[in-house]
N, C-alpha and C. Protein backbone atom coordinates (compact mmCIF):
# COMPACT_ATOMS: atom_id res chain seq x y z
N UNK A 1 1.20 13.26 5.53
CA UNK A 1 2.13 13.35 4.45
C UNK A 1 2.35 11.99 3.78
N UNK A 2 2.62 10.95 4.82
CA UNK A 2 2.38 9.47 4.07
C UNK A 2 1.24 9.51 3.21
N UNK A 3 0.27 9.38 3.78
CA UNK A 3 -0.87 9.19 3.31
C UNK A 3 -1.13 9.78 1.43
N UNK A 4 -0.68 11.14 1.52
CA UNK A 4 -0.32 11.78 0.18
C UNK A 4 0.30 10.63 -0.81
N UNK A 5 1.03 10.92 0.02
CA UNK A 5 2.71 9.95 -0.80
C UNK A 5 1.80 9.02 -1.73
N UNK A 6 1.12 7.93 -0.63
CA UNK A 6 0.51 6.97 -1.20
C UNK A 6 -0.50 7.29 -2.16
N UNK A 7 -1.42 7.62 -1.91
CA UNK A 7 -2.07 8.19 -2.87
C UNK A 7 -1.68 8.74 -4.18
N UNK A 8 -1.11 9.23 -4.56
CA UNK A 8 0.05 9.48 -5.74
C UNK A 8 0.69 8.34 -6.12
N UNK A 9 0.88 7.23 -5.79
CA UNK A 9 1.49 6.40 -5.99
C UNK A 9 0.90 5.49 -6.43
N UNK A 10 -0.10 5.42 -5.52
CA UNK A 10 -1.74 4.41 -6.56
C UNK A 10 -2.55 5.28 -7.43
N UNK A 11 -2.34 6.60 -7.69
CA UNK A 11 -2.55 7.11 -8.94
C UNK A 11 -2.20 6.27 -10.25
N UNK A 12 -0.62 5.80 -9.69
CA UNK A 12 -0.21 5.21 -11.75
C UNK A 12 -1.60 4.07 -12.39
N UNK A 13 -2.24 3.59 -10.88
CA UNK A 13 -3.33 2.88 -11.74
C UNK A 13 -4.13 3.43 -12.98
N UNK A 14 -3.84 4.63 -13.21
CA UNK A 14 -4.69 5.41 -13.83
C UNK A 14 -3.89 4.78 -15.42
N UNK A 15 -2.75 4.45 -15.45
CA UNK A 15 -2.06 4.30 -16.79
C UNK A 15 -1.99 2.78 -17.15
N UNK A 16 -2.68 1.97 -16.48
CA UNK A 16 -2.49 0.59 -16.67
C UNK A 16 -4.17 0.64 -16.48
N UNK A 17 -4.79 -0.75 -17.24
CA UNK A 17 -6.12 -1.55 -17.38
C UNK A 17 -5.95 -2.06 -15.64
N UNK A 18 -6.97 -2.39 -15.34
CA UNK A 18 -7.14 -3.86 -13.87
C UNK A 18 -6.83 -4.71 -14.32
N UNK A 19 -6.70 -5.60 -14.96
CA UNK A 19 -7.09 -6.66 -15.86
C UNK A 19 -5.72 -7.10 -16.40
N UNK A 20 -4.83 -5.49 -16.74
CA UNK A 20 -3.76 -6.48 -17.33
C UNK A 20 -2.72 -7.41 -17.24
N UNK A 21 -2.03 -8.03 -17.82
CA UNK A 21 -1.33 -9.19 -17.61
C UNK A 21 -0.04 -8.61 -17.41
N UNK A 22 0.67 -9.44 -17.14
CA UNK A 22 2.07 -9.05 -16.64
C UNK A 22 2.78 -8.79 -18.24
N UNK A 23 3.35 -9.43 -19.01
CA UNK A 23 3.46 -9.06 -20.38
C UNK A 23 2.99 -8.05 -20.83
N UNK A 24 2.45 -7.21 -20.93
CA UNK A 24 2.29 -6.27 -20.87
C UNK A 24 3.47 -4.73 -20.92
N UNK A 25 3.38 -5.68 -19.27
CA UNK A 25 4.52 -3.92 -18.70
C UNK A 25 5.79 -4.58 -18.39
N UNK A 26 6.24 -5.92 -18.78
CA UNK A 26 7.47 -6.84 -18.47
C UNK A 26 8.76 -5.41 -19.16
N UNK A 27 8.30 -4.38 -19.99
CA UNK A 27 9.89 -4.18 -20.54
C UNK A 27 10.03 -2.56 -19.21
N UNK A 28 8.66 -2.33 -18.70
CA UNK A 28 9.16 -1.03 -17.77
C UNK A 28 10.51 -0.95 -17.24
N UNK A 29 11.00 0.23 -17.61
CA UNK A 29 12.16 -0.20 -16.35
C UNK A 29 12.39 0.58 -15.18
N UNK A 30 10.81 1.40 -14.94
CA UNK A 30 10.67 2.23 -14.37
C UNK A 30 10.00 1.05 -12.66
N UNK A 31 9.50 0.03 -13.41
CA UNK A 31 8.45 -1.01 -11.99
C UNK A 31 9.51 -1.22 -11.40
N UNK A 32 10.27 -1.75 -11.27
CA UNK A 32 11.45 -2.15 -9.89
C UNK A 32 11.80 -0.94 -9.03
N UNK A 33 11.91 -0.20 -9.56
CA UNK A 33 11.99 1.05 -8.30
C UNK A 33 10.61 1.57 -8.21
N UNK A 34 9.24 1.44 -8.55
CA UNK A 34 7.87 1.86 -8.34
C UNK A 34 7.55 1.24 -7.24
N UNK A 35 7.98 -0.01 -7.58
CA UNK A 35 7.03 -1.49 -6.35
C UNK A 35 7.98 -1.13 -5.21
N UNK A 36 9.49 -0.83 -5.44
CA UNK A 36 10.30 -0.98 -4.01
C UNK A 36 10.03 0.84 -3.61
N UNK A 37 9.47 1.36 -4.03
CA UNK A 37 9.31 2.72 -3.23
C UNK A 37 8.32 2.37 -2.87
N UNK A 38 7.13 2.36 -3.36
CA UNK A 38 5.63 1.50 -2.78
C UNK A 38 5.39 0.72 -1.85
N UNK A 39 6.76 -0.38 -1.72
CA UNK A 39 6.91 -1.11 -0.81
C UNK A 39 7.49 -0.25 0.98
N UNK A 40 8.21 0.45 0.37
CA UNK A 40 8.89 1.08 1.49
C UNK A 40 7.95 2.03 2.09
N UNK A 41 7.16 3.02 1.17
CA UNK A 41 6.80 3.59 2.05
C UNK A 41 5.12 3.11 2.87
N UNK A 42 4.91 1.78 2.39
CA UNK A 42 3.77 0.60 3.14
C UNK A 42 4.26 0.55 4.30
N UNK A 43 5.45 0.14 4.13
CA UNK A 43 6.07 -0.31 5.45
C UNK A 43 6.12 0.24 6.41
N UNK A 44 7.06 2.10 5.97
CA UNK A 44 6.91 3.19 7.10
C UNK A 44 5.29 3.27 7.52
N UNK A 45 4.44 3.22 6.61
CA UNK A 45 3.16 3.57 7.55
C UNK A 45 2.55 2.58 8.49
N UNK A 46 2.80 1.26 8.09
CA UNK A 46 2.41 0.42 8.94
C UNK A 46 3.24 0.83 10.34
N UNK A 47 4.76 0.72 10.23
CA UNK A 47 5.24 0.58 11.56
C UNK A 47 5.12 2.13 12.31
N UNK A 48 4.18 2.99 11.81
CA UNK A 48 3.70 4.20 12.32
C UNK A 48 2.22 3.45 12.68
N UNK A 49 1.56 2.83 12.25
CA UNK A 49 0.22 2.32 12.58
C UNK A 49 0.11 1.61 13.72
N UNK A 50 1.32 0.87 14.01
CA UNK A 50 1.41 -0.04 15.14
C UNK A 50 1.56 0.50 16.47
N UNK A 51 0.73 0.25 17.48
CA UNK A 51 1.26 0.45 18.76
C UNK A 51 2.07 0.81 19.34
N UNK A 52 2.62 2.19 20.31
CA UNK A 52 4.16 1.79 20.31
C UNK A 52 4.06 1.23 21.65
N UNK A 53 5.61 1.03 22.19
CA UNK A 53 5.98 0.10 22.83
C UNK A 53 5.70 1.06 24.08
N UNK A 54 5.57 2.38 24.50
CA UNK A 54 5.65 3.44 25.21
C UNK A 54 4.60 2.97 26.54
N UNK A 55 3.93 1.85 26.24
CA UNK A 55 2.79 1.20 27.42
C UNK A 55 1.40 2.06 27.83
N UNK A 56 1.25 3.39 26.65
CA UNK A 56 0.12 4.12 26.61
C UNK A 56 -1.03 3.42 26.37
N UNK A 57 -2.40 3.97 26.84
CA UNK A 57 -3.09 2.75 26.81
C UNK A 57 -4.32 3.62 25.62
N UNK A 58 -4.67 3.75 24.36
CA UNK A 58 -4.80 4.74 23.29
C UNK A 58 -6.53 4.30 24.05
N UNK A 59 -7.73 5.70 23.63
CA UNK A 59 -9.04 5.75 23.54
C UNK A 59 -9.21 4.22 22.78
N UNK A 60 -10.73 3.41 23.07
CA UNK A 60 -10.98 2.21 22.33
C UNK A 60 -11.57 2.82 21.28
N UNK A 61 -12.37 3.57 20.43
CA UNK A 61 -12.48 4.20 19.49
C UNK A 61 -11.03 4.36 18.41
N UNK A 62 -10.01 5.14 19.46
CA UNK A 62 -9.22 5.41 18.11
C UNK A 62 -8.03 3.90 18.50
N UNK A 63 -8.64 3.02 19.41
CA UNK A 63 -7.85 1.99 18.79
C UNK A 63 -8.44 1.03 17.78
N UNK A 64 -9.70 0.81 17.77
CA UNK A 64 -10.19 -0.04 16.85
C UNK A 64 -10.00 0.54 15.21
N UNK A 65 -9.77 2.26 15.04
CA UNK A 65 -9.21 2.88 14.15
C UNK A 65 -8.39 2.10 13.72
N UNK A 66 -7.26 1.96 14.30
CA UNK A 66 -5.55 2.34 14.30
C UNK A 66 -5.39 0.44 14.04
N UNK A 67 -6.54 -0.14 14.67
CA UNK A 67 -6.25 -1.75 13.99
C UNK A 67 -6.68 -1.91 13.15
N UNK A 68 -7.77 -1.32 12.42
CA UNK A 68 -8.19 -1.89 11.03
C UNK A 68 -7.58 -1.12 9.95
N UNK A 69 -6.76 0.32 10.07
CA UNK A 69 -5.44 1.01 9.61
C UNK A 69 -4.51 0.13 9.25
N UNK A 70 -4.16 -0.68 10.47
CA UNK A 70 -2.84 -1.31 9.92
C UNK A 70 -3.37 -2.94 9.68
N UNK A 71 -4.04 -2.96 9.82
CA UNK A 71 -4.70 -4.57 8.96
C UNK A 71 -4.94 -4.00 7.57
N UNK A 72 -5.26 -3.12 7.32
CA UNK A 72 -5.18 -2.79 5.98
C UNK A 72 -3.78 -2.38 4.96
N UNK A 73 -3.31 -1.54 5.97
CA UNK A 73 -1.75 -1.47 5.24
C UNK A 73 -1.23 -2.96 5.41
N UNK A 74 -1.26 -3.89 6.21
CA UNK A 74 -0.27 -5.25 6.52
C UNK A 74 -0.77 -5.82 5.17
N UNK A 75 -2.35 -5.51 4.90
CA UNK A 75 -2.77 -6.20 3.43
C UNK A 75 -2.31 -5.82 2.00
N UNK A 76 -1.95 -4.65 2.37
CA UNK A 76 -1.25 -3.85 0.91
C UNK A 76 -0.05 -4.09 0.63
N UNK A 77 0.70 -3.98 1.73
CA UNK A 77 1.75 -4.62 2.14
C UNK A 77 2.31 -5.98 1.54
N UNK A 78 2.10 -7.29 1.82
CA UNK A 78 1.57 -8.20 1.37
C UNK A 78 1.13 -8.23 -0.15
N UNK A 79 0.34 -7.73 -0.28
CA UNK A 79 0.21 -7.84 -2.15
C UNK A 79 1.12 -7.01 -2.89
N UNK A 80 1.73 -6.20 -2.60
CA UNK A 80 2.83 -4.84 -3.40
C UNK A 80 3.96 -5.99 -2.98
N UNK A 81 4.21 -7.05 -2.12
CA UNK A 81 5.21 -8.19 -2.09
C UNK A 81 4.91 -9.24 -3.35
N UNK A 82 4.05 -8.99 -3.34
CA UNK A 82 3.82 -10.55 -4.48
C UNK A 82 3.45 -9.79 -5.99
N UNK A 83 3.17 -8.70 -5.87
CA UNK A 83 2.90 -8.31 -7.02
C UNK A 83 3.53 -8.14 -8.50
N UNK A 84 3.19 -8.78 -9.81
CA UNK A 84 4.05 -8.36 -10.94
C UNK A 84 3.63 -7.70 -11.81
N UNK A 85 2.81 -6.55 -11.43
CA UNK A 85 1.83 -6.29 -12.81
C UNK A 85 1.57 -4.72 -12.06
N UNK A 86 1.73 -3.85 -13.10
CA UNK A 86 1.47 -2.93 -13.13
C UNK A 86 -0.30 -2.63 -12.47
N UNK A 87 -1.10 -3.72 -13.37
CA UNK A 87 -2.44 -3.62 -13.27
C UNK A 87 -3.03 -3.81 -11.67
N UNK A 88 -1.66 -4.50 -11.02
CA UNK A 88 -2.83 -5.15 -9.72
C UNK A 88 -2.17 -3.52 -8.57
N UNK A 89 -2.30 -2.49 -9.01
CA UNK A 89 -2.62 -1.27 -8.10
C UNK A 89 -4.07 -0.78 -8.15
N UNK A 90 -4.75 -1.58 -9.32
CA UNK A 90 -5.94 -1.14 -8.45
C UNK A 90 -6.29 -1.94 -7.74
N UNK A 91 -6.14 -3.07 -7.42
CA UNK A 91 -6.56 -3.82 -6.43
C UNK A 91 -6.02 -3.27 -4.81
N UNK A 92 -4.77 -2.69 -5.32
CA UNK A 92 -4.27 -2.10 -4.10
C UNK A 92 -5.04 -0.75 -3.48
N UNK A 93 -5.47 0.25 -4.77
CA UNK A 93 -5.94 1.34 -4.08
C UNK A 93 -7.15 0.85 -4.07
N UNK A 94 -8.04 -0.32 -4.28
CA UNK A 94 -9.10 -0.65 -4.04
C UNK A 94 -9.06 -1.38 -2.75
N UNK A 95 -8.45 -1.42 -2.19
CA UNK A 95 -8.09 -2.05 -0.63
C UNK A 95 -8.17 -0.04 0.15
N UNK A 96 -7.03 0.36 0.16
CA UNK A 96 -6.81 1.30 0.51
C UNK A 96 -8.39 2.37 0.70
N UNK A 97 -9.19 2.43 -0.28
CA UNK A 97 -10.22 3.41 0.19
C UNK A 97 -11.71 2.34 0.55
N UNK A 98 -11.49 0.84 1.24
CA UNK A 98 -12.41 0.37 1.61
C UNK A 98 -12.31 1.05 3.28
């Protein structure tokens, strides 16, 4: 269901260039609650990606999964923090389906 979420969410790349500049989309007043829902729900999946504390010891197959999962969300993560531009979601969903 995360996974959806997200996906829909790096859809809006579809309405912005890669390329564009922040000026651009400076008057949205829709991006401050886009990036902080984006942000939030990065977050829930990462701290679903992580290990739990429960001392289970997971298959090495679906752990080497489950680390390059959340090395990838920690990376999306991370850029949806620094991000000001509408345009840099494709960089994000271009992370996301490597």
């Amino acid at each position: 269901m995360l996974e959806t979420a997200l996906g829909h969410l790096l859809e809006g790349r579809q309405v912005v260039e890669a390329n564009e500049d922040y000026s651009n989309d400076v008057d949205l007043d829709i991006k401050p609650k886009f990036w902080s829902q984006l942000q939030s729900l990065l977050k829930r999946m990462l701290a679903a990606s992580l290990p739990s504390s429960t001392g289970r010891v997971a298959p090495v197959a679906q752990s080497s999964t489950s680390n390059r999962e959340a090395a990838k969300l920690k990376e999306m993560y991370r850029l949806s923090l620094k991000s000001s531009s509408l345009g840099q979601l494709h960089a994000l969903h271009k992370l996301w389906i490597s």
